[in-house]
C-alpha atoms as a PDB file:
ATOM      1  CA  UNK A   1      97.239  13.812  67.463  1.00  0.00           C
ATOM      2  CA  UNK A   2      93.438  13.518  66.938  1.00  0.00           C
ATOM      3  CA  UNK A   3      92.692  12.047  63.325  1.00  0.00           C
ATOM      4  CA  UNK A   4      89.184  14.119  62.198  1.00  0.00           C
ATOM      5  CA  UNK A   5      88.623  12.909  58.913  1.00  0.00           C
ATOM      6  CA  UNK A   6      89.831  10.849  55.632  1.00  0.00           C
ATOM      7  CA  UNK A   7      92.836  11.713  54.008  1.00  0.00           C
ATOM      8  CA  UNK A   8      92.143  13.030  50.029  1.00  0.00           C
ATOM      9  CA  UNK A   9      93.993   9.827  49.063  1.00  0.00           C
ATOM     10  CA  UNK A  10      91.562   7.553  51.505  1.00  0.00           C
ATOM     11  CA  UNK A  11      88.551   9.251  50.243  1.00  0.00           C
ATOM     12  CA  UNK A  12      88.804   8.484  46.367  1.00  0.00           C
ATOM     13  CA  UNK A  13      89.577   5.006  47.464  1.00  0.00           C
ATOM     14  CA  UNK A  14      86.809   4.623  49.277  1.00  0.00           C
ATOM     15  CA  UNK A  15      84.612   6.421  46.570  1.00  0.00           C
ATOM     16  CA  UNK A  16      86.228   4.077  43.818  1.00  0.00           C
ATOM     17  CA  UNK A  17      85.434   1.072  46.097  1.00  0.00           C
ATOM     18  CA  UNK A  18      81.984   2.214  46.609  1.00  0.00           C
ATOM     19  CA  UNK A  19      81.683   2.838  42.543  1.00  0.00           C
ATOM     20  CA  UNK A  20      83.140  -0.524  41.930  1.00  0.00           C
ATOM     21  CA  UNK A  21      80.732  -2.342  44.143  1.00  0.00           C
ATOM     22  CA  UNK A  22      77.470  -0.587  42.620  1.00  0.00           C
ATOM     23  CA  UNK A  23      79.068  -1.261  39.158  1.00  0.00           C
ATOM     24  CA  UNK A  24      79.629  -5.230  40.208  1.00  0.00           C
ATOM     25  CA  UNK A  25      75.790  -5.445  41.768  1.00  0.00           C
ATOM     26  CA  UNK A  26      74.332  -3.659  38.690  1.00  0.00           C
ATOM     27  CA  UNK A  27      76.166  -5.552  36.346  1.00  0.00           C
ATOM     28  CA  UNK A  28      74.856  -9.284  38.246  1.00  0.00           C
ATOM     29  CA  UNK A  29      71.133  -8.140  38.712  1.00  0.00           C
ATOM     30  CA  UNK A  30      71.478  -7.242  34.791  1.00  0.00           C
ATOM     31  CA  UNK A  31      73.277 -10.802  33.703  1.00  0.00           C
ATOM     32  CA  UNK A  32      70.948 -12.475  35.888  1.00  0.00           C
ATOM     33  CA  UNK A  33      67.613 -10.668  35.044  1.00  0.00           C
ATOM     34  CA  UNK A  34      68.293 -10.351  31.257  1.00  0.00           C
ATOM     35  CA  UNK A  35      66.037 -12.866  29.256  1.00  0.00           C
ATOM     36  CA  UNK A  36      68.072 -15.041  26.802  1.00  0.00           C
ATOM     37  CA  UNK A  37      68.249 -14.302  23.527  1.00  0.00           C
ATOM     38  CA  UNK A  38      66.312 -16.333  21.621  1.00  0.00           C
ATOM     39  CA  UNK A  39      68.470 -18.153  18.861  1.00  0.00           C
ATOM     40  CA  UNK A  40      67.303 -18.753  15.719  1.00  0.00           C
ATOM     41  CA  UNK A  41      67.682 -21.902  14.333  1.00  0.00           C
ATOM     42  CA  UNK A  42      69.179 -22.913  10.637  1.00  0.00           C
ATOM     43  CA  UNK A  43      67.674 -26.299   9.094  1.00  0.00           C
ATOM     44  CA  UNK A  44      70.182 -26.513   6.852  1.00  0.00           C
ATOM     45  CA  UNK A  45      73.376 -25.853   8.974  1.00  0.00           C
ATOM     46  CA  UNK A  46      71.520 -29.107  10.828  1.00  0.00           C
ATOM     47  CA  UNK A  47      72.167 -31.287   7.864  1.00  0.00           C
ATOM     48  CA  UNK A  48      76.021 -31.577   9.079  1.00  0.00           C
ATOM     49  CA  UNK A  49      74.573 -32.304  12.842  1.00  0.00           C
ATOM     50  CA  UNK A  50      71.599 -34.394  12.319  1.00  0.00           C
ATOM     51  CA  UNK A  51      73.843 -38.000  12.228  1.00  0.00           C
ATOM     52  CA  UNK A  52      73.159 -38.543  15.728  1.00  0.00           C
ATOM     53  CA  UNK A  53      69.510 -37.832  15.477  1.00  0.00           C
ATOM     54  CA  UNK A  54      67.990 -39.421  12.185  1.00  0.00           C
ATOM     55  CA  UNK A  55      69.125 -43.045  12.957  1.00  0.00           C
ATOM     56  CA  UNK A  56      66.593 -43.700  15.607  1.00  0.00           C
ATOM     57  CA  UNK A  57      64.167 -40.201  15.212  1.00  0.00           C
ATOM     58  CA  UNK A  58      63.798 -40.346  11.475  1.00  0.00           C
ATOM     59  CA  UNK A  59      62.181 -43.728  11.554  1.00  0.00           C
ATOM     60  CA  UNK A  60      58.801 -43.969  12.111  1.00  0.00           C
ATOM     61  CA  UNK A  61      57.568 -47.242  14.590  1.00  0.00           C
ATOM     62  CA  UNK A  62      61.819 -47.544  15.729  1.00  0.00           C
ATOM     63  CA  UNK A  63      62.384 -49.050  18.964  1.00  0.00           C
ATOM     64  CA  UNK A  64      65.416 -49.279  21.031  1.00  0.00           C
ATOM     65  CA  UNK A  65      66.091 -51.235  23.379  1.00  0.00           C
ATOM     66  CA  UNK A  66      68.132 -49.416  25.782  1.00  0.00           C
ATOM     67  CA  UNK A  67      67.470 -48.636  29.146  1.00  0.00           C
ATOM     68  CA  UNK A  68      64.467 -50.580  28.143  1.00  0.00           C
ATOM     69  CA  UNK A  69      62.404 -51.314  25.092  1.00  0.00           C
ATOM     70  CA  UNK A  70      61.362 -47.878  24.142  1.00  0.00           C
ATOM     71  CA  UNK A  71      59.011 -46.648  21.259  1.00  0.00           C
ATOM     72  CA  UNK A  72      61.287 -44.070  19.805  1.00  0.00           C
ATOM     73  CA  UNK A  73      59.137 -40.756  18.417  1.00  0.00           C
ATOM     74  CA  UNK A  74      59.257 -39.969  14.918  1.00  0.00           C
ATOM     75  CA  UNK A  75      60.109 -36.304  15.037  1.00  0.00           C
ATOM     76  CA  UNK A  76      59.690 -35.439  11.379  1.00  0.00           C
ATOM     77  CA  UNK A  77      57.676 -32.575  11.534  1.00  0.00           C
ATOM     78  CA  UNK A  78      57.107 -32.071  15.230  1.00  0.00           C
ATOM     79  CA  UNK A  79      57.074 -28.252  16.284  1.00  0.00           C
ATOM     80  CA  UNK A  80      60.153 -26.358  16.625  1.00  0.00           C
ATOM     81  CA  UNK A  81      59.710 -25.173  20.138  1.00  0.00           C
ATOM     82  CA  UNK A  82      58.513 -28.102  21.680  1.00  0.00           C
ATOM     83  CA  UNK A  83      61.823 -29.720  20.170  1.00  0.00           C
ATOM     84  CA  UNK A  84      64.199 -26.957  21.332  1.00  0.00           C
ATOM     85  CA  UNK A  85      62.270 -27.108  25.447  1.00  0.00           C
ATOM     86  CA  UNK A  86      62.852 -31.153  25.044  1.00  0.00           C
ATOM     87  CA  UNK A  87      66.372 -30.973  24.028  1.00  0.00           C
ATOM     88  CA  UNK A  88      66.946 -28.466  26.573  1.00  0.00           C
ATOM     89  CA  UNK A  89      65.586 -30.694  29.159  1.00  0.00           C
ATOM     90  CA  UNK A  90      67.704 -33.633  28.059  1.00  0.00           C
ATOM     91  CA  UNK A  91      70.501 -31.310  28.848  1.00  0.00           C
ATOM     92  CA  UNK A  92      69.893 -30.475  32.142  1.00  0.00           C
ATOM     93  CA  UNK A  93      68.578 -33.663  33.409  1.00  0.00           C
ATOM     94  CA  UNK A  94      65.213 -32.393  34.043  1.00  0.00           C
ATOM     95  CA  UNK A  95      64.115 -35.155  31.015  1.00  0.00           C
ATOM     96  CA  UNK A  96      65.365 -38.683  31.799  1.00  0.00           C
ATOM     97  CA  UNK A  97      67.102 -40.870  29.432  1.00  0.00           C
ATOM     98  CA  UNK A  98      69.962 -42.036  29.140  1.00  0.00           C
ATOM     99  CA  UNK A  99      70.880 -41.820  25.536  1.00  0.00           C
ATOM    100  CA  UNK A 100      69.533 -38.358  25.104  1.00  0.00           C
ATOM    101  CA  UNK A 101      71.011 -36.955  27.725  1.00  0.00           C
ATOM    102  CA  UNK A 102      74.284 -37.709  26.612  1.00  0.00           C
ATOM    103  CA  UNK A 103      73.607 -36.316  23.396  1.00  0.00           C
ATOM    104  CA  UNK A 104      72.072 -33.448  24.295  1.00  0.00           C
ATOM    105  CA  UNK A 105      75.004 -32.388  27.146  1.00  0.00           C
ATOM    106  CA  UNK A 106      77.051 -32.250  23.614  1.00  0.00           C
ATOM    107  CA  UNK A 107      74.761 -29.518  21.945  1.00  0.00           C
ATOM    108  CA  UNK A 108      75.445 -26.025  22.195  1.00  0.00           C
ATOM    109  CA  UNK A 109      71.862 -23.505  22.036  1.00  0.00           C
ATOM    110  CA  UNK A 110      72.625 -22.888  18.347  1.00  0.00           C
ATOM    111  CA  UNK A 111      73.178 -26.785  17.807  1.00  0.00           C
ATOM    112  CA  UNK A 112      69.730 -27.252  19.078  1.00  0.00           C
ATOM    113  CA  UNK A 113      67.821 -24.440  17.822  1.00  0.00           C
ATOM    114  CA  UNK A 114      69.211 -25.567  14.390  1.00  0.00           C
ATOM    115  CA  UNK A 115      67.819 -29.556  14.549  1.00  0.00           C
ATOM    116  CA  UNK A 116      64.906 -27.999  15.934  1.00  0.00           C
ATOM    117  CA  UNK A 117      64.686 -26.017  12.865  1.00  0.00           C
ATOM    118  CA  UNK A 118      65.482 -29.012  10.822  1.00  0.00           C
ATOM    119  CA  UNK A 119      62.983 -31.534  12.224  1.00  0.00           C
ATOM    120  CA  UNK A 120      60.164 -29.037  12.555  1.00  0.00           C
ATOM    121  CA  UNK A 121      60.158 -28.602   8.589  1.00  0.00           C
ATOM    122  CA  UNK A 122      60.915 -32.578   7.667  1.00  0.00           C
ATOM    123  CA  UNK A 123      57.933 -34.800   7.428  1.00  0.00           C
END
């Protein structure tokens, strides 16, 4: 018996198989081209998440001490942007400290965009 084509039954399969592919490689170049939304942040939804911040950032001329003796940046007032990229950083190691980094791997986007928010308007 010489087989000369697909069955019906083999043909959708294959069709649905092709269909789901496409749908799978769409669906990645679109999650992984898509810019992020940009979140907006909420100064006062910061004043419950700020503890961790204000004892050494909301002192102007604080130094710690730990890795080393470091001159700790008053951030009162600093812009909102620049905070959210430096958090950001923090998180994914491509800022090093210690400290921060640990902090920061705790924030979600939303935690940051809001002390961002926060800081940016305190002076």
């Amino acid at each position: 018996m010489k087989r000369i084509g697909l069955t019906v039954r083999a043909q959708r399969a294959k069709g649905l198989l092709a269909n789901a592919a496409f749908t799978a490689v769409a669906f990645t170049a679109v999650a992984f081209s898509a810019p992020a939304q940009a979140t907006e942040g909420d100064a006062k939804a910061a004043l419950a998440k700020n503890s961790m911040c204000i004892g050494c950032h909301g002192i102007p001329g604080y130094k710690a001490s730990f890795p080393e003796v470091y001159n700790v940046p008053f951030i009162g007032g600093q812009n909102a942007k620049y905070l959210e990229a430096a958090l950001q950083a923090y998180k994914k190691g491509d800022r090093k400290h210690p400290t921060m980094r640990g902090i920061a791997e705790t924030l979600t986007d939303q935690d940051i965009a809001d002390l961002a928010a926060y800081y940016a308007q305190t002076k």
